[in-house]
Protein backbone atom coordinates (compact mmCIF):
# COMPACT_ATOMS: atom_id res chain seq x y z
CA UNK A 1 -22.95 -15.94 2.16
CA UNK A 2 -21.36 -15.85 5.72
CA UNK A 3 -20.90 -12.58 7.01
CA UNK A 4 -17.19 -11.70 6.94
CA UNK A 5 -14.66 -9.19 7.00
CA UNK A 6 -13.87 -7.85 3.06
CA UNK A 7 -10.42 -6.67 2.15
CA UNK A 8 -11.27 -4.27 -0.81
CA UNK A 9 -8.49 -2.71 -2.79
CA UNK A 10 -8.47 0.64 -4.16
CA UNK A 11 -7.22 1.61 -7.37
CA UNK A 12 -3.69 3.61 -7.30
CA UNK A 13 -3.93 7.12 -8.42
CA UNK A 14 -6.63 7.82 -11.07
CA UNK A 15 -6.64 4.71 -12.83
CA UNK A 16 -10.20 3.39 -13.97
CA UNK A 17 -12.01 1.04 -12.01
CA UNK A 18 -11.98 -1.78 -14.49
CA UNK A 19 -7.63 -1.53 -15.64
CA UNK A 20 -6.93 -2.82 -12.17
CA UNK A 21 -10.22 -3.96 -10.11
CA UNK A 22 -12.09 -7.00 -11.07
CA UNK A 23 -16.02 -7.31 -11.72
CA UNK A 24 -16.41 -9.99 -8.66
CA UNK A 25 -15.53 -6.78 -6.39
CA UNK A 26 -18.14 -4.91 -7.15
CA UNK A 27 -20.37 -7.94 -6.59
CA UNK A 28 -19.35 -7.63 -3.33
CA UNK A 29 -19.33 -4.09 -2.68
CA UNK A 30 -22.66 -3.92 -3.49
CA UNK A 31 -23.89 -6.70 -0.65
CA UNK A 32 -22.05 -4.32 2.06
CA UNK A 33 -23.32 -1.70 4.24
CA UNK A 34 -20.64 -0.85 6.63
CA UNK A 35 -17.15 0.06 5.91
CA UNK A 36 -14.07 0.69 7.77
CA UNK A 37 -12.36 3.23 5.69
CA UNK A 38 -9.12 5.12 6.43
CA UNK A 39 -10.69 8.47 5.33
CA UNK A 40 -14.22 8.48 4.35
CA UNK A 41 -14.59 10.92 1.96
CA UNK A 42 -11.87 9.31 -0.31
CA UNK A 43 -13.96 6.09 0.04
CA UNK A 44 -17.09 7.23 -0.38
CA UNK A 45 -15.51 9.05 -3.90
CA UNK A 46 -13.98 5.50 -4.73
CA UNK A 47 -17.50 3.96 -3.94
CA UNK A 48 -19.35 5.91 -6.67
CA UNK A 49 -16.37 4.72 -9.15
CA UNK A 50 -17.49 1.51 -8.74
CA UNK A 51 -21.16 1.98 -9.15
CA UNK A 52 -22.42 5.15 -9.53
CA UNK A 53 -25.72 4.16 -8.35
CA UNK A 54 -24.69 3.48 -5.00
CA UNK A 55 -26.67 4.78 -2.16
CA UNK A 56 -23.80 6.44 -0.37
CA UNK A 57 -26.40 7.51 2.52
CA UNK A 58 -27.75 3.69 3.20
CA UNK A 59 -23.86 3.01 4.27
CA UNK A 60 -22.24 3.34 8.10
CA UNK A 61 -18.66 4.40 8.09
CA UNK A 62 -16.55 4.03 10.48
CA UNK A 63 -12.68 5.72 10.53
CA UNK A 64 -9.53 3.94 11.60
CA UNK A 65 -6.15 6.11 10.97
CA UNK A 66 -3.16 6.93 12.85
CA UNK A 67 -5.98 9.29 15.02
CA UNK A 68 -8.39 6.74 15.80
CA UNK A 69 -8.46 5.18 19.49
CA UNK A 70 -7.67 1.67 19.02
CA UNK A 71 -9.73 0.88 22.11
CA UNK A 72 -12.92 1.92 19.97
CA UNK A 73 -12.54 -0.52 16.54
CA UNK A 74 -13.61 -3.48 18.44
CA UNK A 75 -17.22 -2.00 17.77
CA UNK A 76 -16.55 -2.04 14.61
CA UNK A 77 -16.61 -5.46 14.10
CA UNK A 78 -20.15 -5.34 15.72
CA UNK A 79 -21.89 -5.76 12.69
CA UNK A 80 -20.74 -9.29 11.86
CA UNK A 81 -21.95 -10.83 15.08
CA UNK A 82 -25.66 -9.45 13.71
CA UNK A 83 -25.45 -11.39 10.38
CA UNK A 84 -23.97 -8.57 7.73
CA UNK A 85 -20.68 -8.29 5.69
CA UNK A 86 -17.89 -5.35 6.55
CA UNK A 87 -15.58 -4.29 4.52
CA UNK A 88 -12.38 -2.75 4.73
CA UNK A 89 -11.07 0.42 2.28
CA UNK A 90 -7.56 1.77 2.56
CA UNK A 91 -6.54 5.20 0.63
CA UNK A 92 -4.77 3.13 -2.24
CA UNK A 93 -3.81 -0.15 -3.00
CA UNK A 94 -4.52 -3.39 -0.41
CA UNK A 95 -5.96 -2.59 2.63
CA UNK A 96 -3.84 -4.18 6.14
CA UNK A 97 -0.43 -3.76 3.67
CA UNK A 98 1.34 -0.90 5.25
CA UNK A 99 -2.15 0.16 6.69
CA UNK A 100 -3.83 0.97 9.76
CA UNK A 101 -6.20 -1.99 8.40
CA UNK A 102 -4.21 -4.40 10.04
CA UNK A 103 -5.50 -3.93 13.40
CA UNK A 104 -9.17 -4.78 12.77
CA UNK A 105 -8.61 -7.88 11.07
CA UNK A 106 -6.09 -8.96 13.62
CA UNK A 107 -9.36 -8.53 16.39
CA UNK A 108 -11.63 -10.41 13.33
CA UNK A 109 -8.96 -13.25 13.04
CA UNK A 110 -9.33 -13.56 17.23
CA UNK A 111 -12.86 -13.50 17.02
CA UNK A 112 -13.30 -16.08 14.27
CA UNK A 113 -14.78 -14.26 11.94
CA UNK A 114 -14.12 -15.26 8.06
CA UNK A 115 -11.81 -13.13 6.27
CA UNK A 116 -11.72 -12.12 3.00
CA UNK A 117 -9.08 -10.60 0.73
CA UNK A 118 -10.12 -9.19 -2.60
CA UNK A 119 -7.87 -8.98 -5.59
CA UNK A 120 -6.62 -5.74 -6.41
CA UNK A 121 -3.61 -3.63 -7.37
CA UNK A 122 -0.39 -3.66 -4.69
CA UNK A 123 2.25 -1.31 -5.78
CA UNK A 124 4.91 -3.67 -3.62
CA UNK A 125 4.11 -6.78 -5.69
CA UNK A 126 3.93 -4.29 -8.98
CA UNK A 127 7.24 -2.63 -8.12
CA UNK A 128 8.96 -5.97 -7.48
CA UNK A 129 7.65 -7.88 -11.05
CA UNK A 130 8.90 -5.15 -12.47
CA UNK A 131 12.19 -4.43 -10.74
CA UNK A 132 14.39 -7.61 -12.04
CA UNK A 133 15.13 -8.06 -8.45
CA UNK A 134 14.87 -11.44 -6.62
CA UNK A 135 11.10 -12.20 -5.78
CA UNK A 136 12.08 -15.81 -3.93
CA UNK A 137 13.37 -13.88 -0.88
CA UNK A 138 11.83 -9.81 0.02
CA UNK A 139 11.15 -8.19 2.61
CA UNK A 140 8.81 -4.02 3.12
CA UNK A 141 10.97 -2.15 5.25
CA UNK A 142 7.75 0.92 5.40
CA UNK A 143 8.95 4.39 5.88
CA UNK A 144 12.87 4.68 6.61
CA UNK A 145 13.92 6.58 9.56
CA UNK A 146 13.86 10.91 9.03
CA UNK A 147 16.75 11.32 11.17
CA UNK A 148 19.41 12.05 8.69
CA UNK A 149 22.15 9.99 10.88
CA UNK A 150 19.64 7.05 11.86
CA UNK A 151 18.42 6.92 7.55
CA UNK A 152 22.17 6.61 6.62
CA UNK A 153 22.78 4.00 9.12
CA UNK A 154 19.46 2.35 8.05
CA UNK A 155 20.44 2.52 4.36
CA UNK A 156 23.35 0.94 5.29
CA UNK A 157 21.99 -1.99 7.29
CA UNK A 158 19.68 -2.70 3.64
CA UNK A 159 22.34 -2.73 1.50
CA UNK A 160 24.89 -5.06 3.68
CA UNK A 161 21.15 -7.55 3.63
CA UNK A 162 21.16 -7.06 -0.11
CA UNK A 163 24.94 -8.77 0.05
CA UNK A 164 24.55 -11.10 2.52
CA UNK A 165 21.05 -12.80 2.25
CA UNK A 166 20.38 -12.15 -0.95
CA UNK A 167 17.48 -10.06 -0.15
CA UNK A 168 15.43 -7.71 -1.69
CA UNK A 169 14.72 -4.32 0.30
CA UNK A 170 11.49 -2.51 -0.93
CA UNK A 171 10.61 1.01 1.12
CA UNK A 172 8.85 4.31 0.66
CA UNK A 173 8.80 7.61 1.68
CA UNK A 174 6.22 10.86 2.37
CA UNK A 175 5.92 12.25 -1.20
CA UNK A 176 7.76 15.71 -0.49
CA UNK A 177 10.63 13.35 0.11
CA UNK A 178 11.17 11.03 -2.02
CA UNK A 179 13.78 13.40 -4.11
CA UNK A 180 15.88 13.54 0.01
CA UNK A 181 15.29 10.27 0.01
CA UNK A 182 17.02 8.60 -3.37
CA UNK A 183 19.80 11.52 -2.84
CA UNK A 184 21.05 9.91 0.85
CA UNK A 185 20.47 6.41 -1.07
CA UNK A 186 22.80 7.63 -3.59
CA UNK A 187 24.93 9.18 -1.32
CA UNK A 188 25.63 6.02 1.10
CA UNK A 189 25.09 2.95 -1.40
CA UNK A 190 28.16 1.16 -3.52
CA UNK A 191 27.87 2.79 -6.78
CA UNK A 192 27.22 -0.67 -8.23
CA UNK A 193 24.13 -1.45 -6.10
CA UNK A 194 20.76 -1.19 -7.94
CA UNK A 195 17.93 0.79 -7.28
CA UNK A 196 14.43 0.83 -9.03
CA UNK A 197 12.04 3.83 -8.42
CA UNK A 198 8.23 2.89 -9.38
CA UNK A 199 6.26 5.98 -9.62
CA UNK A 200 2.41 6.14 -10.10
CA UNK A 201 2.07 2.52 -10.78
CA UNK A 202 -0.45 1.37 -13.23
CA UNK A 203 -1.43 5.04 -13.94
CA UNK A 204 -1.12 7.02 -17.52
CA UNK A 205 2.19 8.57 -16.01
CA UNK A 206 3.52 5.45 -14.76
CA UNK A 207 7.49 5.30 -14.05
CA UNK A 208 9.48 2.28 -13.00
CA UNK A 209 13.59 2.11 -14.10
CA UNK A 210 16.07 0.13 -12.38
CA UNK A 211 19.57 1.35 -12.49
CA UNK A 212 22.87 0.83 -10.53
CA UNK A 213 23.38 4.05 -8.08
CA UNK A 214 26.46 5.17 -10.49
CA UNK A 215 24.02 5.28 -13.01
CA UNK A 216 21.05 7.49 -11.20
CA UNK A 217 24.17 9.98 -10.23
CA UNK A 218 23.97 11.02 -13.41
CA UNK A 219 20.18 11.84 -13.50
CA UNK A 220 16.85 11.41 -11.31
CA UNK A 221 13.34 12.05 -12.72
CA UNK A 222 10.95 14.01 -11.15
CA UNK A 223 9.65 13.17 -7.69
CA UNK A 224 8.42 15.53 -5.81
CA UNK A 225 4.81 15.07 -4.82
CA UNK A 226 4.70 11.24 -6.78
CA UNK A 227 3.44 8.30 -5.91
CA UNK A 228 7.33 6.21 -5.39
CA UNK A 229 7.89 3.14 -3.73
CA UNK A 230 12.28 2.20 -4.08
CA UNK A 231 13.44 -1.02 -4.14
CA UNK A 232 17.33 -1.96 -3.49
CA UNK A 233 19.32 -5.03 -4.55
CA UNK A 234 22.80 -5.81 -5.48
């Protein structure tokens, strides 16, 4: 096989290995010896999931967060050049999809090396199926802004897109504030705008309700320290 860059997919939460990752991936895992991992003793944890044989010593990590320097994940792609597979893991979900990810294989894409995605579970694609909300025409707006003046007039630039292109507006927020979060949603949003909260996707506690903003007035679930990802259309 040609050596190439993996995108490998991490389960969301606790959910078992086999509800949400295909066999093929573990194929693959198994041919790769260095990883570019966002925290490495989450992946090395994820890695014995998927085979709990696994030499976790044999295998060369190398970290890329918000603390690495960027000048230094060139290197990382050193491996390739010498014949052998890298793979990319992200905390949860697809790596490169709201992930520091997305600067290595933007380098591998300018080198020519062969990139490879892996199926897996995206809580953005999950939320949206599941929503009711128009999947022809979406757009990840990340993290809103914390400012409490610059959110509101963020919220407010979504919805008036939610009117006027017909768009849905997916987003998410630092666990501790989600429950801030939905509360300024609810505060500057037309009552009869809809929002769906997805919480813990595909896990045993999983949460996802769409209602207009009239109707979550009445009553929000739960969400400090979750898992949420919001989505907003008219």
């Amino acid at each position: 096989m040609q050596p190439s860059l993996f995108l490998i997919p991490v389960t969301l939460g606790e959910t078992g290995i086999g509800e949400v990752i295909p066999p093929h991936n573990k194929d693959i895992i198994l041919q790769i010896k260095y990883f570019v991992v966002e925290n490495i003793r989450s992946a090395r944890r994820f890695l014995k999931k998927v085979d709990g044989n696994i030499n976790i010593d044999e295998l060369t990590f190398y970290e890329l967060n918000k603390h690495t320097n960027l000048d230094q994940i060139d290197s990382y792609l050193q491996p390739i050049s010498k014949g052998f597979h890298v793979g990319i893991i992200s905390e949860a979900g697809c790596p490169a999809v709201a992930d520091p990810g997305s600067d290595i294989v933007a380098i591998a894409q300018r080198k020519e090396y062969k990139v490879v995605p892996l199926v897996g579970p995206s809580s953005i694609l999950l939320s949206l199926m599941a929503s009711g909300f128009n999947g022809q025409s979406f757009a990840f707006q990340g993290y809103l802004p914390v400012d409490v003046s610059e959110r509101a007039k963020k919220i407010k630039q979504l919805e008036n897109l939610i009117y006027q292109e017909h768009q849905t507006q997916i987003f998410i927020e630092t666990p501790y504030r989600n429950q801030k979060l939905v509360e300024d949603i609810l505060k500057h949003c037309n009552a009869n705008t809809r929002l769906c909260i997805a919480m813990n996707i595909t896990c045993e506690d999983e949460y996802i309700k769409t209602k207009t903003v009239k109707q979550w007035s009445k009553t929000l679930p739960d969400m400090a320290k979750q898992l949420c990802i919001f989505l907003l259309y008219k």
